[in-house]
PDB file of N, CA and C in Angstrom:
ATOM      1  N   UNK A   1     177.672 142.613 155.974  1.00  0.00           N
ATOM      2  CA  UNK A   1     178.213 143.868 155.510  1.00  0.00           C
ATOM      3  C   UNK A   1     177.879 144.959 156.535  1.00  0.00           C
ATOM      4  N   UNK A   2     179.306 145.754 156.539  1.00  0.00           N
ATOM      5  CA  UNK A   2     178.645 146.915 157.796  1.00  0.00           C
ATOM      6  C   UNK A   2     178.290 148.119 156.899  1.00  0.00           C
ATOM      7  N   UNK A   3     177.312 148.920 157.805  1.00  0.00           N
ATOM      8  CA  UNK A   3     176.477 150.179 157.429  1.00  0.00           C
ATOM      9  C   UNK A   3     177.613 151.289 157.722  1.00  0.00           C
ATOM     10  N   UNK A   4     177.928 152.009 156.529  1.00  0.00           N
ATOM     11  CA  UNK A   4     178.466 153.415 156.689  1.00  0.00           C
ATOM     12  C   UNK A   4     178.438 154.597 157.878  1.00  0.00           C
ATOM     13  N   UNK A   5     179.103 154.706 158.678  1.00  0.00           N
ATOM     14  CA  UNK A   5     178.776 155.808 159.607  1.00  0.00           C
ATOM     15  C   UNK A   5     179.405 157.041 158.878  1.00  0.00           C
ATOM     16  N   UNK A   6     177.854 157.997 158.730  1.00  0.00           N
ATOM     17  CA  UNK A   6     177.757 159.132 157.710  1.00  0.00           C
ATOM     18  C   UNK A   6     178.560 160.231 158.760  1.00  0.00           C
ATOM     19  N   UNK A   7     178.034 160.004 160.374  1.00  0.00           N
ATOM     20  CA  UNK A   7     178.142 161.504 160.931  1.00  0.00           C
ATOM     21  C   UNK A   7     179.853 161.274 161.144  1.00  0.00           C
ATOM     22  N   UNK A   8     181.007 161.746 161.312  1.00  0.00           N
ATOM     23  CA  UNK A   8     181.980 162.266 161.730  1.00  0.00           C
ATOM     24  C   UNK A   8     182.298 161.616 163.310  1.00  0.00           C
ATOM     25  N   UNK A   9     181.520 162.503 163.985  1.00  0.00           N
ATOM     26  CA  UNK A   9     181.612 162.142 165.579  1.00  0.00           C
ATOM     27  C   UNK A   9     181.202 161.023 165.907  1.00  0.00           C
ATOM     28  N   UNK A  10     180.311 160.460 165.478  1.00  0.00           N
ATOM     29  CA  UNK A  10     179.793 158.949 165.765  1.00  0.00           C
ATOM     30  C   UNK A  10     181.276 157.724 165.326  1.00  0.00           C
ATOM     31  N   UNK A  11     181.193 158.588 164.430  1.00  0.00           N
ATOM     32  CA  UNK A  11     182.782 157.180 163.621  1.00  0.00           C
ATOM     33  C   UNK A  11     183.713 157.174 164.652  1.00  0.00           C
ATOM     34  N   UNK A  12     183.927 158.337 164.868  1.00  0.00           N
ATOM     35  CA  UNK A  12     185.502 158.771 165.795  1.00  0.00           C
ATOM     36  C   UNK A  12     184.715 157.771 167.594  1.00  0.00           C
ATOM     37  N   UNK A  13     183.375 158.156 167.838  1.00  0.00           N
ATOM     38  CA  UNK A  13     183.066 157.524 169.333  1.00  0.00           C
ATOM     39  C   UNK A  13     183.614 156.035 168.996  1.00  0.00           C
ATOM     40  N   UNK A  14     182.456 155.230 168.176  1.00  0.00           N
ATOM     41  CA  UNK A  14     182.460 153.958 168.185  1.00  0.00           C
ATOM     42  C   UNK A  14     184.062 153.618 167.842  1.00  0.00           C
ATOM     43  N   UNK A  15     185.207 154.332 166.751  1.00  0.00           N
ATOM     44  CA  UNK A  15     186.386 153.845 166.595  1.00  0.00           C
ATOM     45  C   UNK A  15     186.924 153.374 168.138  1.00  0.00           C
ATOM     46  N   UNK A  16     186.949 154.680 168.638  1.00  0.00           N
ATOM     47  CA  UNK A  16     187.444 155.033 170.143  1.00  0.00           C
ATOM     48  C   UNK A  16     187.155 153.651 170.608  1.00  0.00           C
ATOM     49  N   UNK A  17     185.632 153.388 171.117  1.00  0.00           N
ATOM     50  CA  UNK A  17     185.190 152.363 171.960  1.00  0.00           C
ATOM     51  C   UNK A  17     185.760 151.150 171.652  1.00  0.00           C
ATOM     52  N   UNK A  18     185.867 150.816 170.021  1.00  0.00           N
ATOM     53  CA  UNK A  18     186.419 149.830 169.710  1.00  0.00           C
ATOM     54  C   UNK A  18     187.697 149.021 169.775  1.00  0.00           C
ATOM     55  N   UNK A  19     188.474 149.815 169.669  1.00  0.00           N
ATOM     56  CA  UNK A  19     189.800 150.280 170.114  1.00  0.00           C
ATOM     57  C   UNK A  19     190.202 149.855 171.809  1.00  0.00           C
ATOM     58  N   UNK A  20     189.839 150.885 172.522  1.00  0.00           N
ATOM     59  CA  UNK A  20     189.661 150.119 173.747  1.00  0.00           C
ATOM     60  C   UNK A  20     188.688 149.109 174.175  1.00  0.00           C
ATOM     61  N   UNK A  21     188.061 148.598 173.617  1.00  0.00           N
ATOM     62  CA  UNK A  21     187.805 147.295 174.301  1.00  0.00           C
ATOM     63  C   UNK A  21     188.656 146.309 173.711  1.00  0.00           C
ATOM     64  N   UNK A  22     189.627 146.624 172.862  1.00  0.00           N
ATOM     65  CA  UNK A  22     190.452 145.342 172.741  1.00  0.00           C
ATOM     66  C   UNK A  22     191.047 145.286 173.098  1.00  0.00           C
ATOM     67  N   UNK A  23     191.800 146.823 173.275  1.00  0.00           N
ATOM     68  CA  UNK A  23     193.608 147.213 173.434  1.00  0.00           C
ATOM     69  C   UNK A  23     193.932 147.440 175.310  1.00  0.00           C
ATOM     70  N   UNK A  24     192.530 148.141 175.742  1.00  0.00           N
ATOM     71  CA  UNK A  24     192.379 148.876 177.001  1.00  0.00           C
ATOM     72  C   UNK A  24     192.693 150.312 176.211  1.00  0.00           C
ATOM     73  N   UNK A  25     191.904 151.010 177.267  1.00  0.00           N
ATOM     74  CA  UNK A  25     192.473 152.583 177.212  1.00  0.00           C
ATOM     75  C   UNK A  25     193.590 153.129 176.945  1.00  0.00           C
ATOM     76  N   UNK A  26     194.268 152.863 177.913  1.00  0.00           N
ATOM     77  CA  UNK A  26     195.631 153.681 177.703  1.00  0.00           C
ATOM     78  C   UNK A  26     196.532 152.919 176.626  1.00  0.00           C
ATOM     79  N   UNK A  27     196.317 151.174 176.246  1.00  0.00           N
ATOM     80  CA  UNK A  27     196.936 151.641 174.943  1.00  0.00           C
ATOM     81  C   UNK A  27     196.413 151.718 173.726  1.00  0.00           C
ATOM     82  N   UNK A  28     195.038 151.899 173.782  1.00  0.00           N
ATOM     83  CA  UNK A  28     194.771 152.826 172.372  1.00  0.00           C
ATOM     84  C   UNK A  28     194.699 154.166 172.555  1.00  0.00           C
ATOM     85  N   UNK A  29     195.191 154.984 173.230  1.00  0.00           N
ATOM     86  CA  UNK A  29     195.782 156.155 173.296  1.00  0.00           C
ATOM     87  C   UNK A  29     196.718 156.459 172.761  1.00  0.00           C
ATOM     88  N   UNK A  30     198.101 155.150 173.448  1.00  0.00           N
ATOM     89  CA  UNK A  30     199.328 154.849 173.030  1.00  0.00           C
ATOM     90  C   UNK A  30     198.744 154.868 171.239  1.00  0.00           C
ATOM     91  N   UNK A  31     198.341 153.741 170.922  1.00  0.00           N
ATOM     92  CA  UNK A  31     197.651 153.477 169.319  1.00  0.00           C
ATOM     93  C   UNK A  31     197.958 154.663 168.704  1.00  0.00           C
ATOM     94  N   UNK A  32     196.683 155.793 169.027  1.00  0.00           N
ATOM     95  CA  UNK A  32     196.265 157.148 168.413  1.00  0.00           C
ATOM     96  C   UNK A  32     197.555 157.388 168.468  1.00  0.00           C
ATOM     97  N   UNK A  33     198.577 157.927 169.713  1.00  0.00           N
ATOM     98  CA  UNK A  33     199.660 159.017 169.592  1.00  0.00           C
ATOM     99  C   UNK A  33     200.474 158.617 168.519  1.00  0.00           C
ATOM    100  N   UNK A  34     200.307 157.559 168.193  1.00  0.00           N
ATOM    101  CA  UNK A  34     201.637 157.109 166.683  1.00  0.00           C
ATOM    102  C   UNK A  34     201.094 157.903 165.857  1.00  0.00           C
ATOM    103  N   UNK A  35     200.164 158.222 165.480  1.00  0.00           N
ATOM    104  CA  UNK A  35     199.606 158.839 164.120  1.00  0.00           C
ATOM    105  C   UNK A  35     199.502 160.136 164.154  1.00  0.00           C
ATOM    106  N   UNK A  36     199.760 161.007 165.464  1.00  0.00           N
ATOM    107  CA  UNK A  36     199.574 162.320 165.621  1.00  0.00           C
ATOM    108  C   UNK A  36     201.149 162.909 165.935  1.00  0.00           C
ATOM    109  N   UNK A  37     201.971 163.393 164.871  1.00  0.00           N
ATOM    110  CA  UNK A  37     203.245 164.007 165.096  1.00  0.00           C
ATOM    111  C   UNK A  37     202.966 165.684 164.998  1.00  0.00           C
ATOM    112  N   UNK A  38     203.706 166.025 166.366  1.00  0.00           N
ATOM    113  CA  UNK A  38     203.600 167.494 166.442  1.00  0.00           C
ATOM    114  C   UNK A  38     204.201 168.407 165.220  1.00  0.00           C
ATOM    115  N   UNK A  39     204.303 169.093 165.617  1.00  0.00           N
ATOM    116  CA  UNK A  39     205.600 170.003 164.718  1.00  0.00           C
ATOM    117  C   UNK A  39     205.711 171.245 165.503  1.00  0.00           C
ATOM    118  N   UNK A  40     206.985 171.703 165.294  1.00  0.00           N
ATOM    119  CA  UNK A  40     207.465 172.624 165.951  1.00  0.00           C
ATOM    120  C   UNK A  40     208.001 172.467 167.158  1.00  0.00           C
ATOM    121  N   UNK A  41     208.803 173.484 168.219  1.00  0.00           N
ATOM    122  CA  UNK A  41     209.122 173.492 169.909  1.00  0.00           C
ATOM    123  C   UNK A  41     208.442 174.179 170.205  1.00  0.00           C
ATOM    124  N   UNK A  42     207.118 173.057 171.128  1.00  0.00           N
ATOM    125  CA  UNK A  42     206.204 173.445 172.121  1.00  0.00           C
ATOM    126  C   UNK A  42     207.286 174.368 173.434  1.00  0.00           C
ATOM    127  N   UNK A  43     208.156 173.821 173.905  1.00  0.00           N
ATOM    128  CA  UNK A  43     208.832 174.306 174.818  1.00  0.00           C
ATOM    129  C   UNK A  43     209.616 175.427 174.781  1.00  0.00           C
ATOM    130  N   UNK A  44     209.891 176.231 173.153  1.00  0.00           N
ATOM    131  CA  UNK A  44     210.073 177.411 172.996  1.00  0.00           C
ATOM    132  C   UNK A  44     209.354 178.163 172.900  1.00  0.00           C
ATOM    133  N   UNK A  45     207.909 177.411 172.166  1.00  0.00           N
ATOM    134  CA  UNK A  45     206.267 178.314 171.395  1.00  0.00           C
ATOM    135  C   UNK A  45     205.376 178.567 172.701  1.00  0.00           C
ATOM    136  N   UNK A  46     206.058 177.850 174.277  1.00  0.00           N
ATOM    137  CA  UNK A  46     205.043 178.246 175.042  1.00  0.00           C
ATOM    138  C   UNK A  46     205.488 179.575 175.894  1.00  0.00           C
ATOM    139  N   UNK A  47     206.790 179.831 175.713  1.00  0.00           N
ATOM    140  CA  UNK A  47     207.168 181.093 176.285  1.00  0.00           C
ATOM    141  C   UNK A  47     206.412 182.225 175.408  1.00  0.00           C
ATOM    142  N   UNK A  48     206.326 182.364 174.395  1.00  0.00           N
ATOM    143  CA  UNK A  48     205.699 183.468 173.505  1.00  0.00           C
ATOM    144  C   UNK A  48     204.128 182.911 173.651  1.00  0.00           C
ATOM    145  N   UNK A  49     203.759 182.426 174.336  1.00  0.00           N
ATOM    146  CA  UNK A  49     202.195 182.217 174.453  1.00  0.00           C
ATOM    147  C   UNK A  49     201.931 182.647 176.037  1.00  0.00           C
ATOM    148  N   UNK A  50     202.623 181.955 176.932  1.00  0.00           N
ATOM    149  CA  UNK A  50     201.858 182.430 178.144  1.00  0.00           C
ATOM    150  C   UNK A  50     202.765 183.498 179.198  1.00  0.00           C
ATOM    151  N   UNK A  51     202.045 184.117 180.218  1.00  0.00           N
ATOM    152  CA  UNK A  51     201.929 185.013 180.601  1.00  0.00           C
ATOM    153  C   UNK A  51     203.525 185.115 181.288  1.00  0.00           C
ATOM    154  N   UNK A  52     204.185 185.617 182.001  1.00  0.00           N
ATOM    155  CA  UNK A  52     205.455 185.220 182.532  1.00  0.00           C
ATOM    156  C   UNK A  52     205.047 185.754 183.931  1.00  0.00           C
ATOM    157  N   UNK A  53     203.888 185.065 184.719  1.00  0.00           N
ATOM    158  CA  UNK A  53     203.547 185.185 186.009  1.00  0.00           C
ATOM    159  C   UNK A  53     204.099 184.261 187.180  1.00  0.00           C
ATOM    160  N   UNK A  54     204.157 184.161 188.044  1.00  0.00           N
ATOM    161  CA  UNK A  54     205.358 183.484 189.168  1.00  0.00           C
ATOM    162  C   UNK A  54     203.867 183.147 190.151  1.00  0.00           C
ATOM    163  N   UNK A  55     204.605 181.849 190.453  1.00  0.00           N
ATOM    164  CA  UNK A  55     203.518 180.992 191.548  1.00  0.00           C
ATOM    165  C   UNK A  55     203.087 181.718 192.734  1.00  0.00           C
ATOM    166  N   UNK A  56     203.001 182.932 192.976  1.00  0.00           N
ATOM    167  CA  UNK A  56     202.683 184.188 194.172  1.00  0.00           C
ATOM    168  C   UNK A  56     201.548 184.621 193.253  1.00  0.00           C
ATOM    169  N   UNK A  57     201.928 185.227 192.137  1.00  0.00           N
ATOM    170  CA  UNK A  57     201.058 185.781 191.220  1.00  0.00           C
ATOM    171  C   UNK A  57     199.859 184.743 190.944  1.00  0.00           C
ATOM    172  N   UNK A  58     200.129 183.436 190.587  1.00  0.00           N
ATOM    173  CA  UNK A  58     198.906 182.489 189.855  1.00  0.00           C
ATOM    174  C   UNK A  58     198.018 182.007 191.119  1.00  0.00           C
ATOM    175  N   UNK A  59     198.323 182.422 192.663  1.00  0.00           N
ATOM    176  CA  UNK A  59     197.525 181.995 193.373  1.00  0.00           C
ATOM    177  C   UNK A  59     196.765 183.205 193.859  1.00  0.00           C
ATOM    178  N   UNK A  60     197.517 184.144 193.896  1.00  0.00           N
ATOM    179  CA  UNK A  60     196.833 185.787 193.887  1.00  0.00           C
ATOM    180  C   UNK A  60     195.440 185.346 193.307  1.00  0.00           C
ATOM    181  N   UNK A  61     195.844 185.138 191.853  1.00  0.00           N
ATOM    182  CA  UNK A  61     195.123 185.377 191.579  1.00  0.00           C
ATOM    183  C   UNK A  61     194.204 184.658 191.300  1.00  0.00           C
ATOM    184  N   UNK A  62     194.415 183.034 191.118  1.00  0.00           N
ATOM    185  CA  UNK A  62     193.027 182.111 191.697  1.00  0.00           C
ATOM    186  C   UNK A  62     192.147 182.983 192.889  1.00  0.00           C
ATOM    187  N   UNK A  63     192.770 182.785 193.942  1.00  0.00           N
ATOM    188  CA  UNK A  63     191.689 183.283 195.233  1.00  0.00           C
ATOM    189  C   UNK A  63     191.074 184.699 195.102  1.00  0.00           C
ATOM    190  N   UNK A  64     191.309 185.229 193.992  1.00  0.00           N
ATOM    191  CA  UNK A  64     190.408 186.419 193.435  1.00  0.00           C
ATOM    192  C   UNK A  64     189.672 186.317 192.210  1.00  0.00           C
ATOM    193  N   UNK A  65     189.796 185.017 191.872  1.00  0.00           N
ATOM    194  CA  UNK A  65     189.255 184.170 190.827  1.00  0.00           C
ATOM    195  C   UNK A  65     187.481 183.638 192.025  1.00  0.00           C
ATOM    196  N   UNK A  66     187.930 183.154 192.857  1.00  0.00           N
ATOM    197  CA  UNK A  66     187.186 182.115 193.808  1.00  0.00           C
ATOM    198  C   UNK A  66     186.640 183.187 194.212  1.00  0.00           C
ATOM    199  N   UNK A  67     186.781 184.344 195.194  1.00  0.00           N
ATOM    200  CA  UNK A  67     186.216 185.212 195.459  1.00  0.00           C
ATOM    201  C   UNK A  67     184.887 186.081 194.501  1.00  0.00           C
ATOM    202  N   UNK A  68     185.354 186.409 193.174  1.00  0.00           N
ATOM    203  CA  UNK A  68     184.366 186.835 192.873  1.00  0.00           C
ATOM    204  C   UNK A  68     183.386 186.119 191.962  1.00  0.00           C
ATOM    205  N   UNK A  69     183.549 184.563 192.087  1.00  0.00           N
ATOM    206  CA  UNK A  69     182.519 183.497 191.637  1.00  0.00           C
ATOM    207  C   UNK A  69     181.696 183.173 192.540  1.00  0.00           C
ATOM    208  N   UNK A  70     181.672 183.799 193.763  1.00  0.00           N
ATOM    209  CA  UNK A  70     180.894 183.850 195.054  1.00  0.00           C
ATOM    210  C   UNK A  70     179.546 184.402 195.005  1.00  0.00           C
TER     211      UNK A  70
END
């Protein structure tokens, strides 16, 4: 008989581990994604989320990112 795993995170590690050592990684990933259905358009919901900055702008501003982590 197996012993109850009480904590949450422990269940979800060992599921994980278990999982891939039978399946491999990537397809108990594949596995998990069957059971996780989105909802909604990510590809409409990400315009109203992120910034409307242009690849001049996002490196601007990395290297002033890098600069003052110096």
């Amino acid at each position: 008989m197996t012993t109850l795993i009480a904590n949450p995170s422990e269940l979800r590690r060992r599921g994980f581990e278990s999982l891939a050592a039978t399946l491999g990684w990537v397809n108990a990933v594949r596995f998990l994604q069957q059971y996780e259905y989105g909802s909604g358009d990510y590809a409409h919901d990400r315009d109203r989320f992120l910034p409307d900055w242009d690849p001049e702008q996002l490196l601007k501003m990395s290297h002033q990112r890098d600069q003052s982590s110096r």
